[in-house]
Protein backbone atom coordinates (compact mmCIF):
# COMPACT_ATOMS: atom_id res chain seq x y z
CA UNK A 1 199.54 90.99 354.71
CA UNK A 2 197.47 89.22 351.79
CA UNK A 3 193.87 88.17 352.04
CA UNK A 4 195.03 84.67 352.55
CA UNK A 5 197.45 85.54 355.30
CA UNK A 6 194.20 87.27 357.00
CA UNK A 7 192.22 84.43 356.77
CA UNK A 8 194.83 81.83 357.95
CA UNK A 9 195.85 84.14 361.09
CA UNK A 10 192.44 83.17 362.75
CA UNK A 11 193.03 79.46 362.48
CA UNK A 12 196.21 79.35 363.54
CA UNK A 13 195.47 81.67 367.03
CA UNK A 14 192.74 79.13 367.31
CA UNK A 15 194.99 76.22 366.86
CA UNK A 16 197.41 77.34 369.07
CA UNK A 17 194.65 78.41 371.87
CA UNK A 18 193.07 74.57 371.42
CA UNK A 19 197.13 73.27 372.01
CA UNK A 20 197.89 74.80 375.00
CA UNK A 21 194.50 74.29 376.55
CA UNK A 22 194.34 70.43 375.98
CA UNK A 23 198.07 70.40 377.00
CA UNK A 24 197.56 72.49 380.47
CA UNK A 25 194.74 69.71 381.32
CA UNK A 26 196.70 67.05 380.35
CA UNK A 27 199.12 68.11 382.81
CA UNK A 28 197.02 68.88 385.31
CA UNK A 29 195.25 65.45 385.12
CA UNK A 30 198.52 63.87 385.11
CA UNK A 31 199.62 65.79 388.45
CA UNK A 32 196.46 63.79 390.47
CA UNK A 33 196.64 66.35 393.05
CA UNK A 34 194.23 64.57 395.37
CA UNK A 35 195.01 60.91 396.17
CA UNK A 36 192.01 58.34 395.13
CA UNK A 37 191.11 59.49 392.44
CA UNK A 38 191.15 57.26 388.87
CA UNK A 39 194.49 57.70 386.83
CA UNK A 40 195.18 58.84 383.80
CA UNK A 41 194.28 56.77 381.03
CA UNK A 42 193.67 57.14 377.01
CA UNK A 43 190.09 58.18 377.68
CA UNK A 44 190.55 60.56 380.09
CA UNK A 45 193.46 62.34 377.88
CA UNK A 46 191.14 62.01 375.25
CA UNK A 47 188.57 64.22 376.86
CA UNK A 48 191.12 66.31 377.55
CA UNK A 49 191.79 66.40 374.09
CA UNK A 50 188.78 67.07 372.99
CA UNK A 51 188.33 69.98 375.44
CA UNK A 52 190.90 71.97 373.80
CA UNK A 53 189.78 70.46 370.32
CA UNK A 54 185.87 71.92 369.94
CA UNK A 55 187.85 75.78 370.17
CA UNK A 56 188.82 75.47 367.11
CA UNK A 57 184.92 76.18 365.86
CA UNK A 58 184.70 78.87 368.46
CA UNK A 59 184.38 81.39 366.19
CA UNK A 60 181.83 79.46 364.08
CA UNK A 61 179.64 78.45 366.73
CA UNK A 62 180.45 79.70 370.17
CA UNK A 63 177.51 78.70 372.32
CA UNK A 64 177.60 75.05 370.51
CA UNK A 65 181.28 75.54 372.13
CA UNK A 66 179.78 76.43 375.31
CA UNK A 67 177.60 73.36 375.51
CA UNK A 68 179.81 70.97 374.19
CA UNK A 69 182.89 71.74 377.00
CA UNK A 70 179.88 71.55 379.69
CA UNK A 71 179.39 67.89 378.50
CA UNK A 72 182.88 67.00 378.13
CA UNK A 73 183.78 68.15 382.03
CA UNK A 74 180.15 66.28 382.92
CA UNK A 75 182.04 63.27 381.60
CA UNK A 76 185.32 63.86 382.97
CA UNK A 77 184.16 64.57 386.26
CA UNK A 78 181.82 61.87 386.40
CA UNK A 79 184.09 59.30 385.73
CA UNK A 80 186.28 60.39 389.13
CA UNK A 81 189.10 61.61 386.58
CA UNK A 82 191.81 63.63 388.52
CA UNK A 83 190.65 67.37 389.03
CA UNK A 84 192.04 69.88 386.91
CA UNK A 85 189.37 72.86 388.07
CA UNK A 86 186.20 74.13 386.81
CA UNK A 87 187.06 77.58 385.49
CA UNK A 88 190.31 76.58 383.29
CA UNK A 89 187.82 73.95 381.27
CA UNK A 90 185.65 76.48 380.36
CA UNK A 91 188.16 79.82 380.02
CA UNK A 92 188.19 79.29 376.03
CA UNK A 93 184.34 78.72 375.23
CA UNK A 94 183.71 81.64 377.98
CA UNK A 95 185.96 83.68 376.21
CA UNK A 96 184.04 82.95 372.99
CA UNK A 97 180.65 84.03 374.05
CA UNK A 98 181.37 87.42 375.72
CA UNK A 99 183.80 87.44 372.23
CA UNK A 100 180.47 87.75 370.24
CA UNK A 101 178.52 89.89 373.01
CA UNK A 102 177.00 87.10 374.61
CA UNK A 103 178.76 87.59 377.75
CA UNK A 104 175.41 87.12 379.86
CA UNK A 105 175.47 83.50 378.88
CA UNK A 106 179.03 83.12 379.91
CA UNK A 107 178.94 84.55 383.00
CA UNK A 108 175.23 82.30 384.20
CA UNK A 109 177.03 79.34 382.90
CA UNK A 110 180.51 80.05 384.94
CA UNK A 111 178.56 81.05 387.81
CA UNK A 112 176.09 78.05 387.98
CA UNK A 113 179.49 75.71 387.36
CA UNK A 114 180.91 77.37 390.46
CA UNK A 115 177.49 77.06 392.39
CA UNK A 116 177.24 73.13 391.68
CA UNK A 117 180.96 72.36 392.29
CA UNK A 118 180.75 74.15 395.78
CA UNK A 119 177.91 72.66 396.63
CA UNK A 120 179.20 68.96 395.62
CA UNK A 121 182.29 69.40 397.32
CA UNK A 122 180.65 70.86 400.61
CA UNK A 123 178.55 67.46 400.21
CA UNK A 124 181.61 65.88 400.34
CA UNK A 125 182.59 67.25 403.55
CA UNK A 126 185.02 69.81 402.22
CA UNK A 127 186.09 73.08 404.82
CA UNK A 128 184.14 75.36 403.77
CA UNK A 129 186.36 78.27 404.48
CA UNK A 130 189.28 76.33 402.62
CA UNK A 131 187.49 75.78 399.74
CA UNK A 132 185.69 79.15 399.46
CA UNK A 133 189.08 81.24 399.81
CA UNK A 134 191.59 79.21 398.46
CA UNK A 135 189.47 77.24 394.98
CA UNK A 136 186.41 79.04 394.72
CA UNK A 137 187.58 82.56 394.71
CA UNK A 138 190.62 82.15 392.41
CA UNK A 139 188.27 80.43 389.66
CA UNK A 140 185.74 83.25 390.13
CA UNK A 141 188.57 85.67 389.22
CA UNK A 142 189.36 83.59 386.44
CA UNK A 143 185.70 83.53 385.04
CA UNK A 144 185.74 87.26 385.22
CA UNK A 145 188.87 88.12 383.76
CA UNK A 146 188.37 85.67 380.77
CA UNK A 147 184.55 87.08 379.96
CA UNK A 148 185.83 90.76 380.28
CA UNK A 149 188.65 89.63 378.14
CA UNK A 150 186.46 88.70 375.35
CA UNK A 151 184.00 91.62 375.94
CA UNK A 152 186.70 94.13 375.50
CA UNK A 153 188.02 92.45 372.30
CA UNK A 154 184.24 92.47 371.09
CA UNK A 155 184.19 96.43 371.65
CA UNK A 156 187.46 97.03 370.38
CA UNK A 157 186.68 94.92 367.39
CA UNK A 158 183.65 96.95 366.98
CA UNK A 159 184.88 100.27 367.53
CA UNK A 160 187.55 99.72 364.66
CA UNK A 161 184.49 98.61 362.47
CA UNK A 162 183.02 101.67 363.24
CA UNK A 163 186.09 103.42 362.39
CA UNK A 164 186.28 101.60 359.01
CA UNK A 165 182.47 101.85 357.96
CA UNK A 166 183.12 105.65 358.98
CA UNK A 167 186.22 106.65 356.71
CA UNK A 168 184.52 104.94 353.38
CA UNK A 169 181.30 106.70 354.00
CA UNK A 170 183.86 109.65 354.02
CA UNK A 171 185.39 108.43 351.19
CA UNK A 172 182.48 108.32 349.60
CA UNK A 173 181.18 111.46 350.21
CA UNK A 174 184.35 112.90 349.51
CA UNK A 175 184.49 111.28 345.69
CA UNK A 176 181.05 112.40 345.08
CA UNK A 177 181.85 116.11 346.46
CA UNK A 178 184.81 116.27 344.18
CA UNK A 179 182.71 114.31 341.55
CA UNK A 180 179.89 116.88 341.91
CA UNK A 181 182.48 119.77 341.97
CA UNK A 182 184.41 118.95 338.95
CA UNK A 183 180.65 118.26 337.16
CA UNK A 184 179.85 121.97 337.94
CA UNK A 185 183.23 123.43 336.78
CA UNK A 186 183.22 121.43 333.68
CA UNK A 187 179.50 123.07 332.90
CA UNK A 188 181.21 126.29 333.98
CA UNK A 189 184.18 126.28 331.86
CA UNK A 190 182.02 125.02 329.04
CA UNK A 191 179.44 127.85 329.52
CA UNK A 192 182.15 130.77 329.76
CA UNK A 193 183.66 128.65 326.16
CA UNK A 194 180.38 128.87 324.60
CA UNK A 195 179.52 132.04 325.66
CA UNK A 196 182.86 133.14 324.33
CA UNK A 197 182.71 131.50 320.95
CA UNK A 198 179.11 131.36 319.69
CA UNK A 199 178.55 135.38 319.68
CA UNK A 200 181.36 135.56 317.17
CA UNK A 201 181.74 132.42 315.37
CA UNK A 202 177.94 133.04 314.32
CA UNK A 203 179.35 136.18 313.20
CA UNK A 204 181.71 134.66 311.14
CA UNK A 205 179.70 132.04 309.37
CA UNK A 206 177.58 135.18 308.53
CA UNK A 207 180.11 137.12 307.02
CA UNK A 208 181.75 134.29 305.36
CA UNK A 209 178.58 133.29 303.76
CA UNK A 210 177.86 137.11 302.36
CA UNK A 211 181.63 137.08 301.42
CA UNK A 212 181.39 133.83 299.53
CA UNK A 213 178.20 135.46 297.86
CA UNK A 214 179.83 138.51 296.90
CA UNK A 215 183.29 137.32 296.08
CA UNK A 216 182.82 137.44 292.55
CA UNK A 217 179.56 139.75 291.59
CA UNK A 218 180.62 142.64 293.96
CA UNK A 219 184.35 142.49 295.48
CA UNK A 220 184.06 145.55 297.97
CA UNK A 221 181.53 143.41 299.96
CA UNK A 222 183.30 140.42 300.15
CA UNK A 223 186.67 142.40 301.46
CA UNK A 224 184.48 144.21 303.69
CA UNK A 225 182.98 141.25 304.82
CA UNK A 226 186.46 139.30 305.30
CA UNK A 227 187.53 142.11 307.16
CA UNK A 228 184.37 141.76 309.37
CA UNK A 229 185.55 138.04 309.63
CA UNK A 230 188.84 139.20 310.78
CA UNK A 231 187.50 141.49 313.82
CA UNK A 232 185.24 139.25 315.44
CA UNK A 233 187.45 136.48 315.15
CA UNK A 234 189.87 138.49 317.08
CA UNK A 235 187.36 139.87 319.37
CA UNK A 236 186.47 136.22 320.03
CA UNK A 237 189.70 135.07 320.05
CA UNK A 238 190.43 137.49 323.48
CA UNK A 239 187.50 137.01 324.85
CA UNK A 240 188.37 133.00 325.20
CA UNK A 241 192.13 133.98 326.44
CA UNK A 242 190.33 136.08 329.14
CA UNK A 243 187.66 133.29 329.90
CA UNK A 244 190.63 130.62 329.92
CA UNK A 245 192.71 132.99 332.35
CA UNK A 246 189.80 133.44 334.61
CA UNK A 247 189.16 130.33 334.99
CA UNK A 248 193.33 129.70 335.96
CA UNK A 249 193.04 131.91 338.16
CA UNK A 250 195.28 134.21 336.32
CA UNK A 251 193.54 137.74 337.37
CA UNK A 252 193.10 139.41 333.76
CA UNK A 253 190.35 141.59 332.92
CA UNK A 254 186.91 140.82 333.34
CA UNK A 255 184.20 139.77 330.99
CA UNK A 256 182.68 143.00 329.75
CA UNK A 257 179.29 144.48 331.12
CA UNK A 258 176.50 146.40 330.42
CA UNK A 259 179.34 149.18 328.87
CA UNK A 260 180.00 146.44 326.17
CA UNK A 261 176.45 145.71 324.86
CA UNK A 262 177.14 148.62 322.31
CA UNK A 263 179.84 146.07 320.68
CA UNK A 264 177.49 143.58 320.88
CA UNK A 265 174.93 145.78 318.72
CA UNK A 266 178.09 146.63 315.92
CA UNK A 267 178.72 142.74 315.74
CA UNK A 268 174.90 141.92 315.19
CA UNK A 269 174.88 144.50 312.86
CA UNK A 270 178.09 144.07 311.02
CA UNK A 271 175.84 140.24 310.29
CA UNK A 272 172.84 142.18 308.67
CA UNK A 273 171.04 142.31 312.45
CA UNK A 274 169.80 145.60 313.04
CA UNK A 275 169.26 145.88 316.96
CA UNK A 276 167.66 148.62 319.13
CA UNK A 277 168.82 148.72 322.08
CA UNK A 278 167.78 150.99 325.10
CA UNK A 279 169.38 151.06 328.43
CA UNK A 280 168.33 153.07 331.84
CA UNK A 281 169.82 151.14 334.44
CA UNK A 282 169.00 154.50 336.85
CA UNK A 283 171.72 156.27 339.58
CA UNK A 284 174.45 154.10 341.07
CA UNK A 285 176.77 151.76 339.86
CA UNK A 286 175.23 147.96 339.36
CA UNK A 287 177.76 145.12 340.78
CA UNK A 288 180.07 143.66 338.16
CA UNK A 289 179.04 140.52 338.60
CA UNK A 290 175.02 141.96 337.56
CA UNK A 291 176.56 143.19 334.42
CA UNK A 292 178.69 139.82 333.44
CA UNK A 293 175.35 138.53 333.51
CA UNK A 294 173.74 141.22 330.97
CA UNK A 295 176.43 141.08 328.71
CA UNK A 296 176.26 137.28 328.31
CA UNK A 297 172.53 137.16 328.51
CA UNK A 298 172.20 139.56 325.71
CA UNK A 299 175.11 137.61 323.80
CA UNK A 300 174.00 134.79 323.76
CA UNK A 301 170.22 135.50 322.38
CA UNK A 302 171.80 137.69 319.71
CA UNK A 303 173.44 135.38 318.54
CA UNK A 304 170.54 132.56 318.76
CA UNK A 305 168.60 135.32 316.91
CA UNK A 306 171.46 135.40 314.22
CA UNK A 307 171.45 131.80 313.93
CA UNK A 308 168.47 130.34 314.27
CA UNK A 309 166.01 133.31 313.10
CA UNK A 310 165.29 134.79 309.95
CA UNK A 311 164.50 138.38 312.03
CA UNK A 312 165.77 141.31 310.45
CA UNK A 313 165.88 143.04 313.47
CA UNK A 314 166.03 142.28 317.42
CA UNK A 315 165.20 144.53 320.43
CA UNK A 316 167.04 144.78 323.49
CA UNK A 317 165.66 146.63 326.24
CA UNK A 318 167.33 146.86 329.77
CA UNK A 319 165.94 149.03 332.83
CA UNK A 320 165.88 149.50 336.40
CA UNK A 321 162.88 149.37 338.40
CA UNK A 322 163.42 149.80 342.12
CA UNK A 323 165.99 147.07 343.41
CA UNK A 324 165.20 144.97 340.16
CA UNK A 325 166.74 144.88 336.89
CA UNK A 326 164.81 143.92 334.16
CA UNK A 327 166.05 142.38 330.65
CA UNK A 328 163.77 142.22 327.44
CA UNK A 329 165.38 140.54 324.02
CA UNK A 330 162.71 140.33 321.57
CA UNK A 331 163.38 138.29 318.76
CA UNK A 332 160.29 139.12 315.96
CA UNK A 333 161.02 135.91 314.04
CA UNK A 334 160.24 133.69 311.81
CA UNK A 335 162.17 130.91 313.10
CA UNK A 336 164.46 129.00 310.41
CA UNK A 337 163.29 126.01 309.42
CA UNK A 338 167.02 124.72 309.73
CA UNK A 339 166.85 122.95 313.21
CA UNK A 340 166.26 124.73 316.80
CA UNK A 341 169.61 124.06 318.13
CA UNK A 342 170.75 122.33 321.11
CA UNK A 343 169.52 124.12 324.04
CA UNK A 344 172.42 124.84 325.76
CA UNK A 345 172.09 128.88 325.15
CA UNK A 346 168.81 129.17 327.01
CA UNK A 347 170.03 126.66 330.02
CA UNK A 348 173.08 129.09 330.55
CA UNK A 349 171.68 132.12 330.33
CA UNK A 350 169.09 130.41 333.16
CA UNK A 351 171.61 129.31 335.15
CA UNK A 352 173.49 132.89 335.02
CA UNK A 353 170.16 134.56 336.17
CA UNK A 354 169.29 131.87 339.28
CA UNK A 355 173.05 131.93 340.31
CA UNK A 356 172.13 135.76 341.10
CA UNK A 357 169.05 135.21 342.78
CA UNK A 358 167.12 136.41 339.71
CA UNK A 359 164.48 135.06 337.02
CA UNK A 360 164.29 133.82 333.97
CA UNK A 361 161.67 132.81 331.12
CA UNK A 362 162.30 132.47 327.31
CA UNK A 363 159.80 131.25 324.85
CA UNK A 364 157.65 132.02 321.29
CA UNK A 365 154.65 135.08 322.55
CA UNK A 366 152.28 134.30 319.25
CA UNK A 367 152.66 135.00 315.42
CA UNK A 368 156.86 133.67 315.33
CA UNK A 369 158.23 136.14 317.81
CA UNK A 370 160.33 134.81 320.74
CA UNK A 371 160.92 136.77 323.78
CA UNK A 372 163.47 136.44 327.12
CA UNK A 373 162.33 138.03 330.05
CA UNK A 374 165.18 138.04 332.38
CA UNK A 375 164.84 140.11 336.37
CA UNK A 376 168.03 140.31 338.43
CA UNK A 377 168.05 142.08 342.13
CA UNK A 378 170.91 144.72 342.62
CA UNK A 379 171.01 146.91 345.29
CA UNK A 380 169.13 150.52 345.86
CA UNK A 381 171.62 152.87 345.60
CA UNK A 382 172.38 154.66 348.66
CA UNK A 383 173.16 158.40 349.02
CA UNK A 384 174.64 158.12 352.33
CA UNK A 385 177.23 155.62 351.17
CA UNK A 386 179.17 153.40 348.86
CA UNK A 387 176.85 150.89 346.54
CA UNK A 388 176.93 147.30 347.67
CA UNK A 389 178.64 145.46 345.39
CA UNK A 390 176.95 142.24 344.70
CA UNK A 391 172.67 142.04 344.75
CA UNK A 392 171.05 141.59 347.62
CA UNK A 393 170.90 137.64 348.89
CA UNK A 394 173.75 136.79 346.34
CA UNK A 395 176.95 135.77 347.87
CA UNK A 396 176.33 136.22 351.68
């Protein structure tokens, strides 16, 4: 159904209710069920009329409803019109109140109605027990169907806006989930890219610029430095195929760990880097995911040393203390005076080292030397049994 056909369906329900309401008094008035009483005439259809006219701003203005039908019968009745019942007048405006949860009013005002017509028609000398039983109770049932009628439709009406209001804050929260999921595996896919291309693309540039610097003075150089072009491009080139089928899903080898820092050391060096590196990570095996970590940790800063220092050489110390891990890259600098780079670098490596419950802190220590100080928990190793595989408080 269109929006127009929704807001048309409302008026015409309304229409139809005001119809059959002015007709069914019409009717009745015309049917002069007690003898005496003033005839039908234009005025008193036209009250009649109008009784079944002011529901069609029911919705609008239901107690103005209300008050207007009570003035309406007032008139009718006190012009000795025909009876046509004190509930039926009122069914649609009572309906309208307990409609909009006002169903106190309705049922004071039916009640009262009922309490004034007995009483008048008692006056009138009336049988009590005729009148109570046969007009009085009927009416009653009428006021009380109509007003729990309209109360119901009020809940119902209610509940499904509940319902409604309910599945868009779902949907909400279910667009910003997968909004806030995607976010984190686009920074992870473009973290495992970086980490996967910087190391040896900085290697390349290297070589490439000693190769175009040596191409014609000293030939051996620049084929030795082509060739060093030629290896880490490979190197780099798998390393992004693994990355890429990781990230698939497609269960191919893992990123290397601490047993491939020693390749990280050739490639630094292979670029003029000379690195000393020193490893004691003590008894036991440390969890893959630990040595991931280390490998791209120490990747990364080698190759921010390659690219944005003018170091000849770069220290990389890695030992375990107890049930902590501790990483030292020393960078003795000077810094190039060619930019400082994005950023990126350091926020990975950071977010590598929180992701395992670890630490992190990179910045200059005095006199152009930059430092990372990196700490990641692993477990104690444990003679009496197999070594946990992931650090404690990481993954559980």
């Amino acid at each position: 159904m269109t929006a127009t056909g929704r807001d048309l369906r409302p008026r015409w329900i309304d229409a139809a209710f005001a119809v059959v309401q002015s007709g069914v008094l019409v009717l009745a008035m015309a049917a002069r069920v007690e003898s005496g009483d003033r005839g039908p005439d234009a005025v008193g259809v036209t009250i009649c009329l109008l009784l079944g006219a002011v529901l069609l701003l029911r919705r609008r203005a239901p107690r103005v409803v209300l008050a207007a039908t009570l003035v309406l019968l007032a008139v009718y009745y006190t012009a000795q019109y025909p009876p046509v019942g004190m509930a039926l007048p009122i069914a649609g405006a009572l309906f309208s109140v307990a409609e909009v949860g006002r169903w106190r009013l309705g049922a004071a005002t039916g009640l009262a109605m009922l309490v004034v017509s007995v009483v008048v028609r008692l006056a009138e000398g009336e049988d009590a027990t005729q009148l109570l039983a046969f007009d009085t109770a009927p009416q009653l049932a009428l006021i009380v169907a109509v007003l729990a009628l309209g109360d119901t439709v009020r809940s119902r009406r209610r509940l499904r806006a509940d319902a409604r209001r309910q599945a868009e804050r779902a949907e909400a929260d279910h667009r910003r989930d997968t909004a806030a999921r995607i976010g984190a595996e686009r920074q992870a896919v473009s973290r495992e890219v970086h980490d996967a291309l910087a190391h040896s693309l900085a290697a390349i540039t290297v070589q490439a610029d000693l190769a175009l610097e040596s191409f014609d003075d000293d030939p051996a150089v620049a084929r030795t430095a082509v060739r060093e072009i030629r290896t880490a491009g490979r190197a780099g080139l798998a390393d992004v195929r693994r990355t890429v089928a990781a990230l698939r899903g497609g269960g191919t080898a893992p990123t290397p760990g601490i047993d491939g820092l020693d390749e990280l050391v050739g490639t630094a060096g292979a670029g003029g880097l000379r690195v000393r590196l020193s490893v004691d990570t003590g008894p036991g095996v440390l969890p893959a995911a630990v040595g991931a970590a280390v490998h791209r940790i120490v990747q990364e800063a080698l190759t921010n040393v390659v690219r944005h220092s003018a170091a000849a050489t770069a220290e990389v110390e890695l030992r375990r203390v107890g049930g902590v891990l501790e990483l030292r890259i020393t960078d003795p600098g000077p810094a190039r005076a060619t930019g400082t780079g994005s950023g990126f670098g350091l926020v990975g490596m950071q977010e590598r080292a929180h992701l395992l419950g670890g630490t992190f802190h990179a910045g200059p220590t005095g006199e152009g030397t930059f430092r990372i100080d990196c700490s990641l928990p692993v477990p104690l190793p444990d003679p009496a049994g197999p070594v946990d595989p992931l650090p404690a408080g990481v993954g559980r």
